[in-house]
Every structure is written in structure tokens, then in C-alpha cells.
Protein backbone atom coordinates (compact mmCIF):
# COMPACT_ATOMS: atom_id res chain seq x y z
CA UNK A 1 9.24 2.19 -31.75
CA UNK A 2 10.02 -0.72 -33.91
CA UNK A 3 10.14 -1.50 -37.73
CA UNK A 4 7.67 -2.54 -40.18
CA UNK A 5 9.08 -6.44 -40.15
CA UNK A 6 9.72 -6.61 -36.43
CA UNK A 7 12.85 -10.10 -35.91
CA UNK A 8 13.83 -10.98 -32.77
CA UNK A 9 17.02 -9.99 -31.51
CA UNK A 10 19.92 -12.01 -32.53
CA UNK A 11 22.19 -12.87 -29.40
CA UNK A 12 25.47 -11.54 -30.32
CA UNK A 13 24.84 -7.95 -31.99
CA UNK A 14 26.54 -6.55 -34.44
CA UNK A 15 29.28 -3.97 -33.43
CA UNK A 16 27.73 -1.36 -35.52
CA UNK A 17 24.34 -1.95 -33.91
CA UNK A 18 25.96 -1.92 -30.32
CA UNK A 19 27.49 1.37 -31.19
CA UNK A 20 24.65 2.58 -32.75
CA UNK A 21 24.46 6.73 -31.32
CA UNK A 22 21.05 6.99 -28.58
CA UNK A 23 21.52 10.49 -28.84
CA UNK A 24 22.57 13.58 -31.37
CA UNK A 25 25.40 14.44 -29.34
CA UNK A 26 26.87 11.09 -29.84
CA UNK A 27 26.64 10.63 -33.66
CA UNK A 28 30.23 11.12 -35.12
CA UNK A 29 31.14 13.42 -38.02
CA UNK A 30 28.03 15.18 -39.92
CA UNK A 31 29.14 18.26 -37.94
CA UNK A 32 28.28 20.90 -40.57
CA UNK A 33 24.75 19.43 -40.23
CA UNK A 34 24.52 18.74 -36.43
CA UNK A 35 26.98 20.89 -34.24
CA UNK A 36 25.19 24.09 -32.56
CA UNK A 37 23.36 25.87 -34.75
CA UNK A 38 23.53 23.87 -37.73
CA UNK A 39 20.72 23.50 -39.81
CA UNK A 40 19.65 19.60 -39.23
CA UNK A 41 20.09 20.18 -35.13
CA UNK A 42 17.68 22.99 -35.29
CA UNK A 43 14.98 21.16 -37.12
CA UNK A 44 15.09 17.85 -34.71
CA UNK A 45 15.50 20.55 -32.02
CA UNK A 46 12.40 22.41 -33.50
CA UNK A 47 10.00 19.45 -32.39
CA UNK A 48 8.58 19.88 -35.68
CA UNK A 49 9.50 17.02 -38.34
CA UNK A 50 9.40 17.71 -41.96
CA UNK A 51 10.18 15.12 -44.85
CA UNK A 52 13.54 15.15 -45.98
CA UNK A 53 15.95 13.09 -47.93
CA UNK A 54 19.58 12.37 -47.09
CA UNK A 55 21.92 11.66 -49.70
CA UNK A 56 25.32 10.54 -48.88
CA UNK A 57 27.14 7.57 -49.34
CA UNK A 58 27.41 4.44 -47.30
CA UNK A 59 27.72 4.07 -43.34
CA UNK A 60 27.83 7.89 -42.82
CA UNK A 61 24.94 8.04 -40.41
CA UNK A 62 21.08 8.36 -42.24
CA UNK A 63 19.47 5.42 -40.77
CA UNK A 64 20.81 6.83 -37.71
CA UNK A 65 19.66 10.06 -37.44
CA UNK A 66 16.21 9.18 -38.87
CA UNK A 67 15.82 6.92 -36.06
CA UNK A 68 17.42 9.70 -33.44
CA UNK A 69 14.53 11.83 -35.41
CA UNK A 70 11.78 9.58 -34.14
CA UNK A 71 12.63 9.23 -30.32
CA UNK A 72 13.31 13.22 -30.61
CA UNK A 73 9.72 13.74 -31.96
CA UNK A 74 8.05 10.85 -30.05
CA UNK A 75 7.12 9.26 -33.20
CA UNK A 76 6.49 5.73 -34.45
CA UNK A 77 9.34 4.80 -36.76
CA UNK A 78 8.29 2.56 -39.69
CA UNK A 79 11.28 1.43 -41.54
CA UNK A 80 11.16 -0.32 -45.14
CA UNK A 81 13.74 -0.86 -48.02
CA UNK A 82 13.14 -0.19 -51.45
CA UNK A 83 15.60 -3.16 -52.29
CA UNK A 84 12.86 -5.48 -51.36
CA UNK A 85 9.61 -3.47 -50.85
CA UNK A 86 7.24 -2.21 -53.34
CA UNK A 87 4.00 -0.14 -53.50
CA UNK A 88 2.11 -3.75 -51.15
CA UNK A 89 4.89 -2.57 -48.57
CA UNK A 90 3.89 1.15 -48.65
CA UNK A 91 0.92 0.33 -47.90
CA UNK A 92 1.22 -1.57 -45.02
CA UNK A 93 3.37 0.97 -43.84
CA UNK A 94 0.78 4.11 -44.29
CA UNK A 95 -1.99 1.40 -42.95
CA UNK A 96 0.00 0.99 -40.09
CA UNK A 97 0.57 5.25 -39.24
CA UNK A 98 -3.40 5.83 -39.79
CA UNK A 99 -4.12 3.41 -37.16
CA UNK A 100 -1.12 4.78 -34.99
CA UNK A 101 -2.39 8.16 -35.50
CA UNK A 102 -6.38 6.95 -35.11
CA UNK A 103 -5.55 5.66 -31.84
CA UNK A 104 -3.20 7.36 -30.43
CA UNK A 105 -2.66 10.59 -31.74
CA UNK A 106 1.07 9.75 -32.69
CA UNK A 107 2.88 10.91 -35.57
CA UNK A 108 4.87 8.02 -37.90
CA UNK A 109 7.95 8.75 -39.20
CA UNK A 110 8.39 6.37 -42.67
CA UNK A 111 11.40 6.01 -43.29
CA UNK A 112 12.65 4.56 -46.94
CA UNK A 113 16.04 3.38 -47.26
CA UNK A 114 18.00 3.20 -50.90
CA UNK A 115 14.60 5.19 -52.21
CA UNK A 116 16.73 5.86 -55.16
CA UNK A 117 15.38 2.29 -56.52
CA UNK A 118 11.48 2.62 -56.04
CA UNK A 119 10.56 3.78 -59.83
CA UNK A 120 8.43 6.71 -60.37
CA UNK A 121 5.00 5.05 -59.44
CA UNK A 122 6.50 4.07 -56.28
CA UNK A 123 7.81 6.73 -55.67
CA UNK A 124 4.33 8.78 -56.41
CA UNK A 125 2.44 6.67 -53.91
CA UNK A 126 4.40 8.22 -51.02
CA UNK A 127 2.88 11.91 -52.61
CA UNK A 128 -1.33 11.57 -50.97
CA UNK A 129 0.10 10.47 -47.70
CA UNK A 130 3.20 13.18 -47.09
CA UNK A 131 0.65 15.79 -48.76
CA UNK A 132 -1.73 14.86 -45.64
CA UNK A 133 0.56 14.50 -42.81
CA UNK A 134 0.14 10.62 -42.13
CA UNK A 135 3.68 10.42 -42.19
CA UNK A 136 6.33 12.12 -42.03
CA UNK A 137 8.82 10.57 -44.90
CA UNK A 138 12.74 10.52 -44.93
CA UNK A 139 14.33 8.71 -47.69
CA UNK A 140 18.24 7.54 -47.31
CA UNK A 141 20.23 7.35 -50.86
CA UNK A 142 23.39 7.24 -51.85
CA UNK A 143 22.56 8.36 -55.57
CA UNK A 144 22.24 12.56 -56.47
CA UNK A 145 18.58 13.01 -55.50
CA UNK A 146 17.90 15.38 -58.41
CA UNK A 147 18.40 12.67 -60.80
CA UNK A 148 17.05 9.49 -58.56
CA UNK A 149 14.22 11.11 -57.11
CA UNK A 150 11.25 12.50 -58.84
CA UNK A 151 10.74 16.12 -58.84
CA UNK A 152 6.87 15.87 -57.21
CA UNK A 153 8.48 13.98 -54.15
CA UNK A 154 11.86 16.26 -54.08
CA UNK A 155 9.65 19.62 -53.99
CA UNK A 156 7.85 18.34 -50.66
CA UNK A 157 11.24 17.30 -48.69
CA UNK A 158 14.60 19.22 -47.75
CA UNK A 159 17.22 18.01 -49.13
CA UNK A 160 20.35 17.12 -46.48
CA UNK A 161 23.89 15.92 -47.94
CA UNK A 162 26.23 13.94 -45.23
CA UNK A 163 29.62 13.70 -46.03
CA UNK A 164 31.82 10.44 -45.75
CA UNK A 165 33.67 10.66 -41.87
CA UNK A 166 37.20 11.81 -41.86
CA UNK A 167 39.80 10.44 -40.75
CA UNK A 168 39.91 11.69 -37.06
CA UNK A 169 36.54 10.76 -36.62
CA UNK A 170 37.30 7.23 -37.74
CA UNK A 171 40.00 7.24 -34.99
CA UNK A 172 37.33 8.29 -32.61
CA UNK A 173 35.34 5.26 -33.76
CA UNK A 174 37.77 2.80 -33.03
CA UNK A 175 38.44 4.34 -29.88
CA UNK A 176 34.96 3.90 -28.71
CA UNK A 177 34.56 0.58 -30.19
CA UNK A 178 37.75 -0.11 -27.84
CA UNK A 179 36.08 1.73 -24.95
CA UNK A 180 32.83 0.12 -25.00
CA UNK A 181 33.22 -3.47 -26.54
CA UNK A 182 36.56 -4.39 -26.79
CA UNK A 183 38.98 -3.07 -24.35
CA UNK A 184 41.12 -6.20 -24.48
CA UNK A 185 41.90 -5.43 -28.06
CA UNK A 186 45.52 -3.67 -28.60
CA UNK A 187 45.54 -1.89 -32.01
CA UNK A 188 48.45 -0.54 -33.52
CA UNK A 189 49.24 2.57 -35.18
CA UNK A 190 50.06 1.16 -38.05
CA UNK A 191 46.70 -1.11 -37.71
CA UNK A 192 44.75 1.40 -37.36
CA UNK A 193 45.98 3.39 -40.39
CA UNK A 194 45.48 0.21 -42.79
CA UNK A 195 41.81 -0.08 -41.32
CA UNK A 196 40.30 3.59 -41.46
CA UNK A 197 42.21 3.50 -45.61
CA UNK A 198 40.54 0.23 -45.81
CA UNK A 199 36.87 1.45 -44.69
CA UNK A 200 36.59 4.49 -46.62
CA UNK A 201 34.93 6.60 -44.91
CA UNK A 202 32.53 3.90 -43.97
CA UNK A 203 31.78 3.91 -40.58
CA UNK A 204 29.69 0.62 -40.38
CA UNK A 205 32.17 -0.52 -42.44
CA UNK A 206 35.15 0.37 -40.16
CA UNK A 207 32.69 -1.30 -36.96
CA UNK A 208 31.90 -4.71 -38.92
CA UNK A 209 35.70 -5.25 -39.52
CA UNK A 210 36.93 -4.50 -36.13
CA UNK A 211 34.37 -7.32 -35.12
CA UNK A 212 35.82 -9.62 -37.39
CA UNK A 213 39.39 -8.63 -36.03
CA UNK A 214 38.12 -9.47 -33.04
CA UNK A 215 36.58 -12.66 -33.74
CA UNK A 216 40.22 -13.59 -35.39
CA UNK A 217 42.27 -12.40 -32.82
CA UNK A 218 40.26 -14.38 -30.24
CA UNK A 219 40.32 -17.57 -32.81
CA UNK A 220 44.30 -16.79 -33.23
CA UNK A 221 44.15 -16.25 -29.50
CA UNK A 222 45.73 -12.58 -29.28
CA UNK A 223 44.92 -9.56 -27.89
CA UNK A 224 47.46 -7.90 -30.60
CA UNK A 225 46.26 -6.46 -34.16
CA UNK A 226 49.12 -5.30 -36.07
CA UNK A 227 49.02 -4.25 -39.95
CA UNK A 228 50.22 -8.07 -40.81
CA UNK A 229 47.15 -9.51 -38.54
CA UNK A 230 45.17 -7.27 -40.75
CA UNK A 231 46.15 -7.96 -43.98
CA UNK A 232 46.12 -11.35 -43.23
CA UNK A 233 42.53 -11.40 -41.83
CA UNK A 234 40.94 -9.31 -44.41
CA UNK A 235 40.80 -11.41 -47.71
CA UNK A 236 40.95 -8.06 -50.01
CA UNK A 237 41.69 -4.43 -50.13
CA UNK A 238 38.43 -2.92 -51.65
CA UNK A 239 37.45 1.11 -51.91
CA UNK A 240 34.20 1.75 -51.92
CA UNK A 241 32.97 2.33 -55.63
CA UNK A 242 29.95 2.13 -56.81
CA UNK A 243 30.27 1.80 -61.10
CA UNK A 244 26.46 3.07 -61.70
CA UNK A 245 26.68 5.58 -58.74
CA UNK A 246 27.50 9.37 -58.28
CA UNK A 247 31.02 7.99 -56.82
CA UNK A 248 32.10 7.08 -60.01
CA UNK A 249 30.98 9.52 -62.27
CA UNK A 250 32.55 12.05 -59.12
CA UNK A 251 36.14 10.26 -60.08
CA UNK A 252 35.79 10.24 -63.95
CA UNK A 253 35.00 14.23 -63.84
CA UNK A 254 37.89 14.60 -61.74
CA UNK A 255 40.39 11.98 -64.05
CA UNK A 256 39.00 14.05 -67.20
CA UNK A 257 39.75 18.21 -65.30
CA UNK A 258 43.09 16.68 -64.46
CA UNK A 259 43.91 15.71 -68.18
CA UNK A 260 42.51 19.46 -69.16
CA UNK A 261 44.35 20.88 -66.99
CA UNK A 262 47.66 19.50 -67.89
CA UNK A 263 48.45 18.20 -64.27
CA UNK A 264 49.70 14.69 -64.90
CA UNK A 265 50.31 13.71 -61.59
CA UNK A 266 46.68 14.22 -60.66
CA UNK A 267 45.92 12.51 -63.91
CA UNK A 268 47.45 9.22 -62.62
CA UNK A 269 45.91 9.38 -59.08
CA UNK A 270 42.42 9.61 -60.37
CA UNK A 271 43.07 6.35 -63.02
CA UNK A 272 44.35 4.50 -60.37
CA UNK A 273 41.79 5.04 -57.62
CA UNK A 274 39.36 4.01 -60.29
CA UNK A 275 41.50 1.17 -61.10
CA UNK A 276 41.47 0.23 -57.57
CA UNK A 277 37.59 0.70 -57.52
CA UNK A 278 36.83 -2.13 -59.83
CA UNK A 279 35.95 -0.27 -63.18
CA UNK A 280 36.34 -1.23 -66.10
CA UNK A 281 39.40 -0.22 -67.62
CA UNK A 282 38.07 -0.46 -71.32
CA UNK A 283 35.49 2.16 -69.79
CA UNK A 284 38.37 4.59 -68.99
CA UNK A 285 39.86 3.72 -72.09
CA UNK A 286 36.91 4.63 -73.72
CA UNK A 287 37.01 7.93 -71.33
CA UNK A 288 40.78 8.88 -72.68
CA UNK A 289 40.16 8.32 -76.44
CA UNK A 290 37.13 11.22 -75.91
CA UNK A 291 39.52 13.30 -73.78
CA UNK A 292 42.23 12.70 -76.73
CA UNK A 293 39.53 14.27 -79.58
CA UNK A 294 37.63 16.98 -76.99
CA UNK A 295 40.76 18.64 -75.20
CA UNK A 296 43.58 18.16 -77.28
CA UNK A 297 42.24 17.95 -80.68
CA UNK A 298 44.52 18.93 -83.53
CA UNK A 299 47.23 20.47 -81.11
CA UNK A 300 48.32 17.35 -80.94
CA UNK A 301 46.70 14.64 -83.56
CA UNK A 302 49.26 12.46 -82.16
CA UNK A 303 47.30 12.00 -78.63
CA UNK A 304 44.49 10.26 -80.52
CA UNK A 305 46.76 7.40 -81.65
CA UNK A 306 48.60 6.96 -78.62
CA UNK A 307 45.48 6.52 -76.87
CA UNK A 308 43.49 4.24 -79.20
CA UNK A 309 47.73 2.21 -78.55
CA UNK A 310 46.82 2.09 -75.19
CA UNK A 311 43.49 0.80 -75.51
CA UNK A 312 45.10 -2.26 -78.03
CA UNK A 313 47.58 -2.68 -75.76
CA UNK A 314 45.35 -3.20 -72.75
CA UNK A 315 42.89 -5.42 -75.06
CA UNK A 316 45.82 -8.18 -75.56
CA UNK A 317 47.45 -7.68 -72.28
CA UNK A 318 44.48 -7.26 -69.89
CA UNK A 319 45.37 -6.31 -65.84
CA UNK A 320 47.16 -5.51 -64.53
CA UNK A 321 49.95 -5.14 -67.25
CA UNK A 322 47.94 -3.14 -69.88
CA UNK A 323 46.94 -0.49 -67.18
CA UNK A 324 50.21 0.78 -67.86
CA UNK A 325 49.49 1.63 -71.41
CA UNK A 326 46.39 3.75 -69.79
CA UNK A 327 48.63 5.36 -67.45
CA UNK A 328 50.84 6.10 -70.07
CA UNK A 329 47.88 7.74 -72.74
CA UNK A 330 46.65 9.54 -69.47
CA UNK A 331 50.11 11.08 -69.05
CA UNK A 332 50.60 12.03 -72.37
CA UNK A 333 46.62 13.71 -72.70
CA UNK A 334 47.96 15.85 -69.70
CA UNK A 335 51.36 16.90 -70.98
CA UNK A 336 50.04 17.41 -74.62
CA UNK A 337 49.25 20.83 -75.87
CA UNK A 338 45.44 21.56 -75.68
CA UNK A 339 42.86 22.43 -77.96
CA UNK A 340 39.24 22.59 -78.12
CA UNK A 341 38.45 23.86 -81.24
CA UNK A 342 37.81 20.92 -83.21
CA UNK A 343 34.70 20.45 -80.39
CA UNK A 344 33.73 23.67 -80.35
CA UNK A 345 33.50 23.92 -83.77
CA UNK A 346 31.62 20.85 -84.32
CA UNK A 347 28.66 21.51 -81.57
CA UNK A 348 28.62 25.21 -83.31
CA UNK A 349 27.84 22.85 -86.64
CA UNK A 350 25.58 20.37 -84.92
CA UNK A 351 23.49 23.70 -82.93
CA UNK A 352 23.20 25.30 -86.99
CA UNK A 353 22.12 22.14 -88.94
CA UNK A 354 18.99 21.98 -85.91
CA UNK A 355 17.99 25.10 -86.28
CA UNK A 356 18.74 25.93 -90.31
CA UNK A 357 16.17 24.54 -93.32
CA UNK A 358 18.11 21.66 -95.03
CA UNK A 359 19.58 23.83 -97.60
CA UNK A 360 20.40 21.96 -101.06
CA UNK A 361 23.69 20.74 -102.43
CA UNK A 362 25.50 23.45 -104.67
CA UNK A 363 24.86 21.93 -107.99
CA UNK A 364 28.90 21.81 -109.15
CA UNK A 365 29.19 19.87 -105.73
CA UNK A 366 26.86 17.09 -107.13
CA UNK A 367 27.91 13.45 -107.72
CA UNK A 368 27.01 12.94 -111.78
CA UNK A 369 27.57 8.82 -112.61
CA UNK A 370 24.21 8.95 -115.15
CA UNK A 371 24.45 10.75 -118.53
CA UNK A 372 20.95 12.51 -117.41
CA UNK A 373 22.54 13.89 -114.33
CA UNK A 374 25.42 15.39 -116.54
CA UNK A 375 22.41 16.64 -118.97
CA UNK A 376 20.96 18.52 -115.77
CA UNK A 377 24.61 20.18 -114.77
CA UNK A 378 25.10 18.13 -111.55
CA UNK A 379 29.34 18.86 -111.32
CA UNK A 380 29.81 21.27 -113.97
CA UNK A 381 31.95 23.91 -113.35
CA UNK A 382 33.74 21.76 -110.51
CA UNK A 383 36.99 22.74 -109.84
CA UNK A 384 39.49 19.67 -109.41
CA UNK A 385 42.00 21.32 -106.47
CA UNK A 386 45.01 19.05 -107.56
CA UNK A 387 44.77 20.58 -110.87
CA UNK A 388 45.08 24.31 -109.38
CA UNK A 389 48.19 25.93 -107.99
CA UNK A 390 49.02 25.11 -104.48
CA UNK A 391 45.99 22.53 -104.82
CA UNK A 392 43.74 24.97 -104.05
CA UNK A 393 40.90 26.05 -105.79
CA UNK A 394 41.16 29.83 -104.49
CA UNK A 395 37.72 31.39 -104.49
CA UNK A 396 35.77 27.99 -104.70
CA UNK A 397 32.18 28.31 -102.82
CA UNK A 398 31.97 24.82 -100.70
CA UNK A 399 28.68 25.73 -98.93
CA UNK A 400 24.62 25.79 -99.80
CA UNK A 401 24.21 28.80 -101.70
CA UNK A 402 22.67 31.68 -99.80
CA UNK A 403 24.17 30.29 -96.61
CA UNK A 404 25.38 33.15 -94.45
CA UNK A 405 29.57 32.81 -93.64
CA UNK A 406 30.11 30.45 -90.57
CA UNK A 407 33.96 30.58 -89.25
CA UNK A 408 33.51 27.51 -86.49
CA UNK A 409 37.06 26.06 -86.59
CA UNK A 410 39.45 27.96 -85.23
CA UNK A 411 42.24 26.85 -84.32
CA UNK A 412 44.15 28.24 -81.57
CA UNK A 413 47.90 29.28 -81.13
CA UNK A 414 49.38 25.78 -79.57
CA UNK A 415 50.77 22.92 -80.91
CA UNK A 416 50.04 21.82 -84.41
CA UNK A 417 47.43 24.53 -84.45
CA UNK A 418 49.32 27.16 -85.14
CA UNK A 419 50.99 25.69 -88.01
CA UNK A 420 46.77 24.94 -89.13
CA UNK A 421 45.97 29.32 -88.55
CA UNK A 422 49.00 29.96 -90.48
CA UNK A 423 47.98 27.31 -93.80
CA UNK A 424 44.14 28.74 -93.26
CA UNK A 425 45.01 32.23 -92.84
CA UNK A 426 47.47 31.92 -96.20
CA UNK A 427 44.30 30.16 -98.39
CA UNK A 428 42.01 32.99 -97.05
CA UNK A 429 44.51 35.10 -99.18
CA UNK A 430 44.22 33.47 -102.09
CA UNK A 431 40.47 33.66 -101.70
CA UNK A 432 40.57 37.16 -101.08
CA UNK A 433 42.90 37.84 -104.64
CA UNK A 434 40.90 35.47 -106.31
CA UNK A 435 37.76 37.20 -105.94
CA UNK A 436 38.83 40.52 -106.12
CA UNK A 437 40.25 39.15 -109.67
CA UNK A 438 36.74 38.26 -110.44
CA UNK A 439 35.30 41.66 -109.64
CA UNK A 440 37.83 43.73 -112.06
């Protein structure tokens, strides 16, 4: 069994390849997948291999388990990546499972790693040979498959989601890497704790950085990794986050529910974890000022402004001092009274206009700046409101003639939008005496 582009060995290997599980029993975490019973355990278990795609994020076991796939169904295992293969390397790799198949009656398991960035015609040419049974294809992504991967290759593959490793099974990782490759190494509590935060849920993560703590510690000539010998050997504290990826649109759906639900707290842990993520806080920014017009609305006009602030303030200031400024608009979304009337209204609008005829402009409603235009009535009749009582024209039509009555905005009972229901509900009044006036 051996890839497509088969290197020679290098002579020290990588932790994470040393660790590597030989079997299904020693993979760690992926237990709602793989412990008895479990739906991914029974198919290897099965002897029968079907195309799949796994879709989780980074160092959480895929390449793995597609290899554990191939020694469980005796299979060749052609690997490629779609970073730097295209439809010349599929190819070769379907070439290569005829011939394997030809000659010795073995089944090839392809499998396609990051398949998320083959574009559709790559991603078709896989479609003849999984149709036929050359190979057998699992594809590895991090991205949501029903957006990354077309729908003609998703309907021929089962779909398996693997979850980032948690925390105890992290421990249980260091422990082995202790066990089998570095039993010299002391690691303390403390250590350990700033190293599983540090990798994510990353397991090849958490393995490459243990070897490089070990490297240092034999450079600084130690045995002892404390949190200090950490933080001094790793240059920077980075979360995984990917900015185009599911991760991050995961985090800005959970920063925008915390603002709607008024829970300020969760608010700021969201921001910051994206802050500490790496995006772009003029993105957020951008993200608040819609949260500001969508969920608060005209409970609380004030919101808007304090978040467009915010998004000045962090403009002149930059990080990290103008995240502050952010924090502070995200606060204030969350503890402002809510409202989304003004959005509801306006996709009730927007969903009308598509469907109505373009109706024409009520003729007193025209602009008239040409004596012709006058001649033709375009603003006669028009009813200046500041020179009727209360500034109201009661019983003035605003809308196309013929137009059926629309009530979109309504405002609710909170904030400044019950003062706005009590002025609307007092000119519907007038409009009400005004044309009964008319009738008598």
C-alpha cells in the first residue's frame, strides 16, 4: 500500500507519523463514529467499502481512518491532494487502480484530501470511475460538503462529520506520545493545559509541538517543560481559524444569536475568540452595524450610532486599542431593547415589489418643474403636511392607486417602539375621522 508520489522515508519521523493509529481501536476521539456499534465501525467492519466524504476540521483523524480503511479492506490506497493535483493527477490515479484491479483483482481506495478545492470539472471526473467501481473514493475537507462539493459527487458518497478531540483525549495524546517516544520528557500540569488550549483540538497539531518541545528541551538540555518553557518555545498563541471556512462563519452566527438574545457576556466571548482568530475586525464591525439595523432597529435608533462610533473609533485607533470600541457596540447591541420590525417589514416590501406589476406614481405625488407637467396635473391636489394640523395630512392616499392595504411596519411594544405604535395608532385616527368626514 503506498501513495500515488511514493518519497523515501525521511530518517527522523515526524511525531504525528510515529503515532499514527495501525488499528481502529487505537484512533483517539471520533467515538460517536467508531466505538461498538457506531455507524463508521460497522461499515469498515462490513468488508464492504463505499465512497464517503469526511468533513471535519484539521488533525481530527480522516487521513487516518481512510488509510485504516484500506488495510481493513485489503485495498491499494492511492492518495492525492487537491492543493496540488488536478484532473492529469486523477488520472494517473484511476490508471493506476485499472491496472491494480486488471492484475490483481484488488480494489483501490482513492483517496482526495482538501477535495473542497478541485472545481466542479474536477470534481466530475471522479463521477465515470466511482459509478463503475474502479475505486472506491473518500474525500477529506474541512469545508460544509453541501456547499464545497457538488451535488452529482455528494449523492454517490455518505457523508461522515468528525468532531475536533476533546480535551481528555488530548491528555491521552500526550500521554502516549510520552509512553511511546518520549518518556524522558516531564510535562507539567500547567504545561500541559497551555498546550492542549494552544492546539485546538488539533491532534497533529498537539504531536508536531510536543516534538518541537522536545527538540528545545534537548537543545536547552532539560528533561522539564513547564508553562514558561512553553511560552517561551512557541513564538505565538494562534487558534485555529480559518476566515473563508465554516469555522468562521460557525463563530459569527454564534457572536450575532448572542447579541439577539440579549446575553452580553456571550456577546464578548464570541468577539474575542474571533479577535484572537485573526479576523478582521472591520469585518465584525461591519457584522455589528447589520446586527444594530436587523435586531434592534427603532427600539433603540441609538444602537446604530454607537456602532458606526465604534467602527470610527477602531478606524483611527486600529488593535488592539479600538477593539474596545467593538466590545463596547457589542455590549450595548445585547443590552439594547430589540426589534425586528424595521427588517421584517422591509423583506415583506422587497417579497411585494417582485411579485406586483410596477404600479404608476399617484399623479398628486408627481414631481412638476416644467409648465407642461403642471398643464398635465402632475402635483395637483398635493397636500403640503406642514401646512395641516398636527402636520399631517389626515386621509392623504401615499400609495399606487388600486394597491390593496399593506401594514408591514409594525412596531412592537419595546423601547422607542412603543412610543412609534402610539404616534401611528393616533394618525390612523385622524385618517379614520377624516374619511368618514368625506363620506357625510
Amino acid at each position: 500500500m503506498a501513495d500515488l508520489f511514493d518519497t523515501p522515508a525521511p530518517k527522523h519521523q515526524p511525531l504525528a507519523e510515529l503515532l499514527r493509529p495501525r488499528t481502529l481501536d487505537e484512533v483517539v476521539g471520533q467515538r460517536h463514529l467508531l466505538g461498538p456499534g457506531k455507524p463508521l465501525r460497522l461499515a469498515i467492519k462490513s468488508g464492504r467499502p463505499h465512497s464517503m466524504i469526511l468533513w471535519g476540521p484539521p488533525g481530527v483523524g480522516k487521513t487516518t481512518l481512510a488509510r485504516l480503511m484500506a488495510n481493513n479492506f485489503d485495498a491499494d490506497f492511492v492518495a492525492i491532494s487537491a492543493v496540488f493535483s488536478g484532473v492529469k493527477e486523477i488520472r494517473e490515479a484511476v490508471n493506476r487502480a485499472e491496472l491494480s484491479r486488471q492484475q490483481g483483482g484488488r480494489a483501490t481506495i482513492l483517496f482526495v484530501d482538501e477535495v473542497h478545492r478541485f472545481n466542479k470539472a474536477q470534481q466530475d471526473a471522479f463521477l465515470p470511475f466511482v459509478e463503475s467501481g474502479v475505486v472506491t473514493f473518500i474525500g477529506a475537507t474541512t469545508e460544509n460538503p453541501s456547499f464545497e462539493v457538488n451535488s452529482a459527487l455528494l449523492s454517490r458518497a455518505a457523508v461522515y462529520v468528525l468532531n475536533s478531540l476533546s480535551t481528555a483525549e488530548m491528555e491521552e495524546l500526550v500521554e502516549r506520545a510520552r509512553t511511546h517516544a518520549f518518556p524522558d520528557l516531564d510535562v507539567s500540569a500547567e504545561a500541559r493545559e497551555r498546550l492542549i488550549g494552544w492546539a485546538d483540538g488539533d491532534a497533529r497539531r498537539l504531536l508536531n509541538v510536543l516534538d518541537t518541545l522536545h527538540t528545545a528541551a534537548g537543545v536547552a538540555g532539560t528533561s522539564q517543560i513547564d508553562a514558561d518553557f512553553v511560552e517561551s518555545t512557541l513564538a505565538q498563541n494562534l487558534r485555529r481559524f480559518d476566515k473563508g471556512g465554516d469555522a468562521f462563519y460557525d463563530q459569527i452566527s454564534a457572536l450575532h444569536k448572542s447579541v439577539r438574545g440579549s446575553n452580553p457576556d456571550a456577546a464578548l466571548y464570541w468577539l474575542a475568540r474571533m479577535f484572537d482568530g485573526g479576523a478582521d475586525p472591520l469585518y465584525l464591525a461591519r457584522r455589528l452595524v447589520r446586527m444594530a439595523s436587523e435586531d434592534i432597529g427603532l427600539a433603540d435608533p441609538r444602537a446604530l450610532r454607537i456602532t458606526l462610533d465604534a467602527c470610527e473609533v477602531y478606524e483611527r485607533l486600529g488593535s488592539p486599542e479600538g477593539e474596545l470600541a467593538l466590545a463596547e457596540a457589542a455590549v450595548y447591541l445585547a443590552c439594547a431593547a430589540k426589534s425586528n420590525a424595521v427588517y421584517k417589514a422591509y423583506n415583506e416590501a422587497r417579497a411585494f415589489i417582485a411579485k406586483d406589476v410596477s404600479r404608476p406614481v399617484p399623479v398628486h405625488l408627481r414631481n412638476a418643474p416644467t409648465k407642461l407637467m403642471k398643464q398635465l396635473g402632475y402635483g395637483k391636489a398635493y397636500r403640503y403636511a406642514h401646512d395641516e394640523p398636527n402636520a399631517y395630512a389626515a386621509g392623504e392616499d401615499y400609495l399606487p392607486e388600486g394597491m390593496p392595504a399593506v401594514g408591514w411596519y409594525r412596531p412592537t411594544d419595546r423601547g422607542l417602539e412603543a412610543k412609534i405604535a402610539e404616534k401611528l395608532a393616533y394618525l390612523k385616527g385622524l385618517d379614520r375621522s377624516a374619511r368618514e368626514a368625506e363620506d357625510q
